[in-house]
Protein backbone atom coordinates (compact mmCIF):
# COMPACT_ATOMS: atom_id res chain seq x y z
CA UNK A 1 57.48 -29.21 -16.70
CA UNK A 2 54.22 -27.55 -16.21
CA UNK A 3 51.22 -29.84 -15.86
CA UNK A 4 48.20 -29.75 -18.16
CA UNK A 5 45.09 -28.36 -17.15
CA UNK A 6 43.52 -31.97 -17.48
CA UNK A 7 46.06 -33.12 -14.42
CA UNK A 8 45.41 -30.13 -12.56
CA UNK A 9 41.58 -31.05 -12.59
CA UNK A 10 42.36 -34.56 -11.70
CA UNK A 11 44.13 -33.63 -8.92
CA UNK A 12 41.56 -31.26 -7.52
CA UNK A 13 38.77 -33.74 -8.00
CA UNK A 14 40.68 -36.62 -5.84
CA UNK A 15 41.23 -33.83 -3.31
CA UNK A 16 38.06 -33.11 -2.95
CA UNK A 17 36.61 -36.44 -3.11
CA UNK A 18 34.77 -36.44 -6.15
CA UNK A 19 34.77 -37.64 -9.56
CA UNK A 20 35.60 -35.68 -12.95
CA UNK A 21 32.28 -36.55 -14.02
CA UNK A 22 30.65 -35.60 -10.51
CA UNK A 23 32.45 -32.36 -11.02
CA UNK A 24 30.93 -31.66 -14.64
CA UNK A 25 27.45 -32.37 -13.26
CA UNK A 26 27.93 -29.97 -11.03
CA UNK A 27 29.42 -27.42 -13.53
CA UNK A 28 26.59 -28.10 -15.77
CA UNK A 29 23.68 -27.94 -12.50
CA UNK A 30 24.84 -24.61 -11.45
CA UNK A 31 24.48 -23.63 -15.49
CA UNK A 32 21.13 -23.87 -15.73
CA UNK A 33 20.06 -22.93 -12.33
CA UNK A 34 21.55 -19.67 -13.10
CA UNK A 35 19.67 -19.61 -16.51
CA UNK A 36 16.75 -20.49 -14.19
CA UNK A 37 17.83 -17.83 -12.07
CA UNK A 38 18.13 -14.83 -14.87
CA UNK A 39 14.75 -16.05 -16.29
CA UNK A 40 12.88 -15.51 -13.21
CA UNK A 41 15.01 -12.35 -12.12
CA UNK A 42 13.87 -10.77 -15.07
CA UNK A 43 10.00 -11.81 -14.05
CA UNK A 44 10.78 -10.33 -10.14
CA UNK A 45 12.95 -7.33 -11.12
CA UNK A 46 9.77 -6.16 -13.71
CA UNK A 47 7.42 -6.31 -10.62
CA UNK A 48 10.13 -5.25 -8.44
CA UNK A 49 10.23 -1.99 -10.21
CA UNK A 50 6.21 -1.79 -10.68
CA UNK A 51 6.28 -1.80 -7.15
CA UNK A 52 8.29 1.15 -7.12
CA UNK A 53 11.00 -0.89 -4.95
CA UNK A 54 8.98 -1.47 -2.02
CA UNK A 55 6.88 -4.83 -2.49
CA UNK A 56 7.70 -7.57 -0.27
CA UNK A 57 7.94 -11.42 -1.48
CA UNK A 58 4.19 -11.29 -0.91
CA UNK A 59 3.43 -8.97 -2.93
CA UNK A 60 5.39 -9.97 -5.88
CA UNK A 61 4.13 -13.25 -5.80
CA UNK A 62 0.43 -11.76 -5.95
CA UNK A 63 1.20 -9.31 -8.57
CA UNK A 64 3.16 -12.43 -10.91
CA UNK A 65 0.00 -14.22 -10.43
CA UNK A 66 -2.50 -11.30 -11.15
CA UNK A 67 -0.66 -10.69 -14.50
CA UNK A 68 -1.53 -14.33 -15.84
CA UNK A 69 2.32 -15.38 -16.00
CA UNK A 70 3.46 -18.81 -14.80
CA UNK A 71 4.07 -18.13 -10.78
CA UNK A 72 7.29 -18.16 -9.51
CA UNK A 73 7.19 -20.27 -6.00
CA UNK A 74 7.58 -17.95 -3.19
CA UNK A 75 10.44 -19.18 -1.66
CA UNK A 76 12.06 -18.62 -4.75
CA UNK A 77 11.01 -15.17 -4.60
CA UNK A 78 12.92 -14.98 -1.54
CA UNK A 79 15.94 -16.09 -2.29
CA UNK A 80 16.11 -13.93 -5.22
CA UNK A 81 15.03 -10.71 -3.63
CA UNK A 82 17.20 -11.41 -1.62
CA UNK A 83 20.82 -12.84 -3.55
CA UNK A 84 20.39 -10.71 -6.32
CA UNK A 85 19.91 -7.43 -3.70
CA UNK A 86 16.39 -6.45 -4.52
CA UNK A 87 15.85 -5.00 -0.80
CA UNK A 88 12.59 -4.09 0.08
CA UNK A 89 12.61 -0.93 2.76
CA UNK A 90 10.93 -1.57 6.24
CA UNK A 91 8.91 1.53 7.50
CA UNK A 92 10.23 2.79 10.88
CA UNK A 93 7.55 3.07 13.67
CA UNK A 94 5.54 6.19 13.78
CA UNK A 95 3.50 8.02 16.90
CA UNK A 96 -0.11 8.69 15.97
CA UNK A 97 -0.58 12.78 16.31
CA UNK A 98 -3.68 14.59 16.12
CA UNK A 99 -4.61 17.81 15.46
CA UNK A 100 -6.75 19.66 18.50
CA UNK A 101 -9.77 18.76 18.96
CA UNK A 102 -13.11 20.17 19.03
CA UNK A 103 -14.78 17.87 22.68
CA UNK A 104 -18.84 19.56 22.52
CA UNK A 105 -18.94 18.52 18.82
CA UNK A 106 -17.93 14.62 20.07
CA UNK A 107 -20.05 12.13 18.27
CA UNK A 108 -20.10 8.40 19.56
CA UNK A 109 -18.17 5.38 18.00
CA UNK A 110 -20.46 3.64 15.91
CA UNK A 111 -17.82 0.94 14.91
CA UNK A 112 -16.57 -0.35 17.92
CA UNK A 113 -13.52 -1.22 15.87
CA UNK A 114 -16.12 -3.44 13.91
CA UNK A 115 -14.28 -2.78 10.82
CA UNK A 116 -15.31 -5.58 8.47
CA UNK A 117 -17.84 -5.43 5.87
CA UNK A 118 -18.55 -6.54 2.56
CA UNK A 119 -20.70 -3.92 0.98
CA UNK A 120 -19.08 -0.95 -0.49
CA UNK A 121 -19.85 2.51 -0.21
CA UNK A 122 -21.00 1.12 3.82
CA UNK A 123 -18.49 2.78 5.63
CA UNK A 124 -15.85 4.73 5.02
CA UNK A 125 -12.60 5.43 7.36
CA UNK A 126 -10.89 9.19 7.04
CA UNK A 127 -8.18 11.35 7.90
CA UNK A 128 -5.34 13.25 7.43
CA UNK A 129 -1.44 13.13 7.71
CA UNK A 130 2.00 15.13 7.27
CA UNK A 131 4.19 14.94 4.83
CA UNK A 132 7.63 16.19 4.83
CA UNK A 133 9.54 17.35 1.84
CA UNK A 134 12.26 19.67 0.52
CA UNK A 135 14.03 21.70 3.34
CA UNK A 136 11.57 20.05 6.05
CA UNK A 137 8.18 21.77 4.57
CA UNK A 138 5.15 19.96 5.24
CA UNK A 139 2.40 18.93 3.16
CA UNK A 140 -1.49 17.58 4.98
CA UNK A 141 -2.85 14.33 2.89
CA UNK A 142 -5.93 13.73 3.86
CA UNK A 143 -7.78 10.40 3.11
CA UNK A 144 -10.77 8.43 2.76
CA UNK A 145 -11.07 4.97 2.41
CA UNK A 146 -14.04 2.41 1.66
CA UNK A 147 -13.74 -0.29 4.21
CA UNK A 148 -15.82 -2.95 1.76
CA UNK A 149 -12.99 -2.30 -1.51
CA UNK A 150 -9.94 -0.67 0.21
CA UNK A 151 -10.25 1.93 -2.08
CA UNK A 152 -9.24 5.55 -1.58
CA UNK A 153 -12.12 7.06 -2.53
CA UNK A 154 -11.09 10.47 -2.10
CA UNK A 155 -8.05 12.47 -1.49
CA UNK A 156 -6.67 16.07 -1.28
CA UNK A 157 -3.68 17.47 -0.50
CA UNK A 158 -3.24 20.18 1.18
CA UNK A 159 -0.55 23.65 2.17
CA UNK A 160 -2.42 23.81 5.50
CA UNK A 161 -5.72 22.00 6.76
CA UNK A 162 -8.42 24.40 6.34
CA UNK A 163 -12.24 23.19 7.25
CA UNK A 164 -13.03 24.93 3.77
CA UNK A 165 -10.80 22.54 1.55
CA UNK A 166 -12.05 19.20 3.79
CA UNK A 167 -15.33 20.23 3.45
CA UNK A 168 -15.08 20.68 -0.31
CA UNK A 169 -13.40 17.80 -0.69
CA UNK A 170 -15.99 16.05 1.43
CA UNK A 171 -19.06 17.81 -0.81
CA UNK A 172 -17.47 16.41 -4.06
CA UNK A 173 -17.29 12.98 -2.80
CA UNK A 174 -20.56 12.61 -1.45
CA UNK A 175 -21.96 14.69 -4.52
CA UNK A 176 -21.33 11.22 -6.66
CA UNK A 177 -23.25 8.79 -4.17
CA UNK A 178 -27.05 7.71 -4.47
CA UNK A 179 -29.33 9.14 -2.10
CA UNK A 180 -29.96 5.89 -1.30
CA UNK A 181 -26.09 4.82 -0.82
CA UNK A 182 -25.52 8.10 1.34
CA UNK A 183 -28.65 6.94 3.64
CA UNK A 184 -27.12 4.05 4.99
CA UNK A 185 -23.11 5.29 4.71
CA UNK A 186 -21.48 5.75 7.42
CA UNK A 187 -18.37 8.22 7.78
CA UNK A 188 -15.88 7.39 10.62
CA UNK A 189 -12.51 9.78 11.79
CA UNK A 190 -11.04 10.75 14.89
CA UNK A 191 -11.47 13.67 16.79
CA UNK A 192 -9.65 16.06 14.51
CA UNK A 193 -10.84 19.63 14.48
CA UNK A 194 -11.67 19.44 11.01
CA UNK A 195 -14.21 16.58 11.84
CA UNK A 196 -15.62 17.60 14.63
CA UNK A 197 -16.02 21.10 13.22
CA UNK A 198 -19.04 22.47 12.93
CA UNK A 199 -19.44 23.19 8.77
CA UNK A 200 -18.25 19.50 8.14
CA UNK A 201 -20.83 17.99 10.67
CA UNK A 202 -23.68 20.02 8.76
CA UNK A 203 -22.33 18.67 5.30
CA UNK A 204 -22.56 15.33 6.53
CA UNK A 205 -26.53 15.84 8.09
CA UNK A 206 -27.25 17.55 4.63
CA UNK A 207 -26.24 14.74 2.70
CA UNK A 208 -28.04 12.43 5.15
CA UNK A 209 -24.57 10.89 5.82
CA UNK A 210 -24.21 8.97 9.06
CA UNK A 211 -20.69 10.20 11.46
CA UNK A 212 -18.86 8.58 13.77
CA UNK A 213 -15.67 9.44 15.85
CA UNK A 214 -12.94 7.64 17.29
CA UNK A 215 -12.04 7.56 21.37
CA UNK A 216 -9.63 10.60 21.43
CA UNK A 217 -6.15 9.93 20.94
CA UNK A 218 -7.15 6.49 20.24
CA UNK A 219 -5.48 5.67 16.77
CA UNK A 220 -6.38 1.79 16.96
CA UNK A 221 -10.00 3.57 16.69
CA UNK A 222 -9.20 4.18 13.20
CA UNK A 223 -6.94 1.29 12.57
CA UNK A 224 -7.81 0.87 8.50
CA UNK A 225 -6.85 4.34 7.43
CA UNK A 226 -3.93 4.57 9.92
CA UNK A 227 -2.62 1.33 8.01
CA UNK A 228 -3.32 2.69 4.80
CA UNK A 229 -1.33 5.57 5.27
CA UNK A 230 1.88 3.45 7.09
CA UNK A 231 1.85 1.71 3.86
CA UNK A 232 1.28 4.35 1.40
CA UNK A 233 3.96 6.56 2.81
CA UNK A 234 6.27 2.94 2.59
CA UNK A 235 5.88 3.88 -1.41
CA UNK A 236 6.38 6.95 -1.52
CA UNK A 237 9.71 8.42 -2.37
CA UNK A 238 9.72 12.09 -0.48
CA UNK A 239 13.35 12.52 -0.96
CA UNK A 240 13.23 13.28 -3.98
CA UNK A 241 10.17 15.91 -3.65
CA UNK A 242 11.82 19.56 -3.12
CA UNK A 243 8.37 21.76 -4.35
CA UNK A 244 4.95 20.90 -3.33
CA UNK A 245 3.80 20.44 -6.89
CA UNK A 246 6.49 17.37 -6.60
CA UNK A 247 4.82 16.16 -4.12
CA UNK A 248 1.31 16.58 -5.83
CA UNK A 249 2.45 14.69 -8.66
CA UNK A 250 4.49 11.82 -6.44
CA UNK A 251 1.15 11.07 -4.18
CA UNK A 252 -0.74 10.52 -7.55
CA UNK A 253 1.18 8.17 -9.24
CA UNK A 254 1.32 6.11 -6.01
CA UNK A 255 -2.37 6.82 -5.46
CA UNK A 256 -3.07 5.10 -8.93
CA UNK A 257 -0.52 2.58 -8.29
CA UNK A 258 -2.51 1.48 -4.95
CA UNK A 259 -5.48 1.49 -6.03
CA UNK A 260 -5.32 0.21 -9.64
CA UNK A 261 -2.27 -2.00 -9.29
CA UNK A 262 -0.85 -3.42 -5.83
CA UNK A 263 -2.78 -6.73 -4.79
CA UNK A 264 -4.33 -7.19 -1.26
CA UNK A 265 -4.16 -10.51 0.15
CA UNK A 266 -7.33 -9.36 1.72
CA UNK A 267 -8.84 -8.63 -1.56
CA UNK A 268 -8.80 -12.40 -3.18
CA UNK A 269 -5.26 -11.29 -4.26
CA UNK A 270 -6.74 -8.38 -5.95
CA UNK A 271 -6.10 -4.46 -6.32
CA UNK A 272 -8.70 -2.55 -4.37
CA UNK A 273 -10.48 -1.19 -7.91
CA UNK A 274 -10.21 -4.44 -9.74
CA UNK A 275 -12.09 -6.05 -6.12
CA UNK A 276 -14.73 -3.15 -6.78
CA UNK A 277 -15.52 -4.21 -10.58
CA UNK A 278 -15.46 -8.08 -9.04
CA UNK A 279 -17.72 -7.32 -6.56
CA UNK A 280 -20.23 -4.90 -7.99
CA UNK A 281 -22.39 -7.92 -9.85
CA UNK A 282 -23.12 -9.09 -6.32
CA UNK A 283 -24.40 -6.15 -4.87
C-alpha cells in the first residue's frame, strides 16, 4: 500500500527533527524572502544594466539612493549581485606608457601630487591613452579632467596623436573659460611630446593658462586622470567595436554615462555634473 503524501511528510519532519508546523514556517519564510528577493532584483538588475554591467555593490547602492527609491541595504546588494550572477568585471593591471618626450621644453611640478581642491575650473589633470579595437587597431583618447568636479571637461579621440588635433582640442576648451578663470587655472600632464611641444606650450601662455608637468615616467604624478581612465576603460565594451566610428560612438555614451550618471563617493554620492550644478551657488 503506498503511503499518503501526509505520512511521507510526517516522516521526514521526525527525521529531521522538526515539527510539521516548523516545516510550514519555513516553507512560507523562504516564500516571501524570495518575493523580497525578486522585488529588489528587479531594483539592482535596472541599475545593474545602467551601469552597463560594471558597477560594483558601491555603486549600486549610490545610484538606488541618487534616484530617490527606498535603498536597498548594501549587504543585500551583495548577496544579490552575487546569487543571482550579476558579476561585476575586475580590470586587470595595466603598465603606465608614455609617448617620447620632449626634456628642454620640461616645466616643473606645480602639484606636488597636491591633488585636492574644491574650486572648479582650478586645475585640471590631462592626457592621453590607447585603445584597442577590431583586428588589434588602435585608437588615442585623450582626456582632461577638472580636479574640483571630476568632470571630463574635454575629450577627443584620435587615428594618431597629432600636436594639431591636441592643440585644437586644447583652443576649444579654453575658448569657453573667463579670462579671469583661465588666470588662475592651472593645466597639469606628463611629459608627453604633445605637452611639452612647443605649439601647445604657446596656446597655454596665450590664454594666460598656467602648465605643469609630471616627474617623467612618473604616472603617480598624474594619479587623477590615470584613475579616470582605469575606470573608464572598466566600462567600456571594446569587443564589440570593429570600426573606429564604433568606437567614437562607444566612448560617448560612456562619456555621458560618467559624467551625467555614475555617483562618486567622493562627490557627496553624486555624478561629477550634478556635483558641478551643487557646487556652483558656492563659488
Amino acid at each position: 500500500m503506498t503511503s499518503s503524501p501526509s505520512l511521507k511528510l510526517q516522516a521526514l519532519c521526525r527525521v529531521a527533527g522538526v515539527s510539521r508546523s516548523g516545516f510550514y514556517y519555513y516553507l512560507k519564510n523562504n516564500e516571501n524572502r524570495l518575493k523580497r528577493d525578486l522585488s529588489s532584483l528587479e531594483i539592482i538588475q535596472k541599475f545593474f544594466d545602467k551601469s552597463r554591467k560594471k558597477g560594483g555593490t558601491r555603486t549600486i547602492d549610490m545610484m538606488i539612493r541618487n534616484s530617490g527609491i527606498k535603498p536597498i541595504n548594501h549587504k543585500k546588494i551583495q548577496r544579490i549581485k552575487r546569487e543571482y550572477g550579476l558579476i561585476t568585471k575586475i580590470r586587470r593591471k595595466n603598465p603606465y606608457k608614455s609617448l617620447p618626450t620632449s626634456e628642454n621644453a620640461f616645466v616643473p611640478n606645480l602639484l606636488r601630487r597636491e591633488f585636492v581642491t574644491p574650486l572648479p575650473n582650478s586645475i585640471y589633470s590631462t592626457d592621453m591613452t590607447f585603445l584597442f579595437y577590431g583586428s588589434g587597431e588602435k585608437a588615442y583618447l585623450s582626456a582632461t579632467k577638472d580636479l574640483g568636479t571630476n568632470e571630463i571637461v574635454s575629450y577627443k579621440l584620435m587615428r594618431s596623436p597629432s600636436v594639431s588635433q591636441f592643440t585644437e582640442e586644447f583652443k576649444s576648451l579654453l575658448g569657453t573659460l573667463s579670462p579671469n578663470i583661465r588666470s588662475s587655472l592651472i593645466i597639469h600632464s606628463d611629459q608627453g611630446f604633445q605637452y611639452t611641444h612647443e605649439a601647445f606650450r604657446n596656446l597655454l601662455k596665450e590664454f594666460g593658462v598656467t602648465q605643469s608637468m609630471s616627474r617623467r615616467a612618473n604616472c603617480y604624478d598624474n594619479a587623477p586622470i590615470e584613475s579616470f581612465f582605469g575606470h573608464f576603460k572598466d566600462l567600456l565594451e571594446l569587443k564589440k567595436c570593429k570600426t573606429f566610428e564604433d568606437v567614437k560612438n562607444e566612448v560617448k555614451e560612456v562619456m555621458e554615462y560618467y559624467n551625467n550618471e555614475r555617483p562618486q563617493k567622493a562627490l557627496n554620492n553624486k555624478a561629477p555634473a550634478c556635483y558641478r550644478g551643487f557646487i556652483s551657488g558656492h563659488f
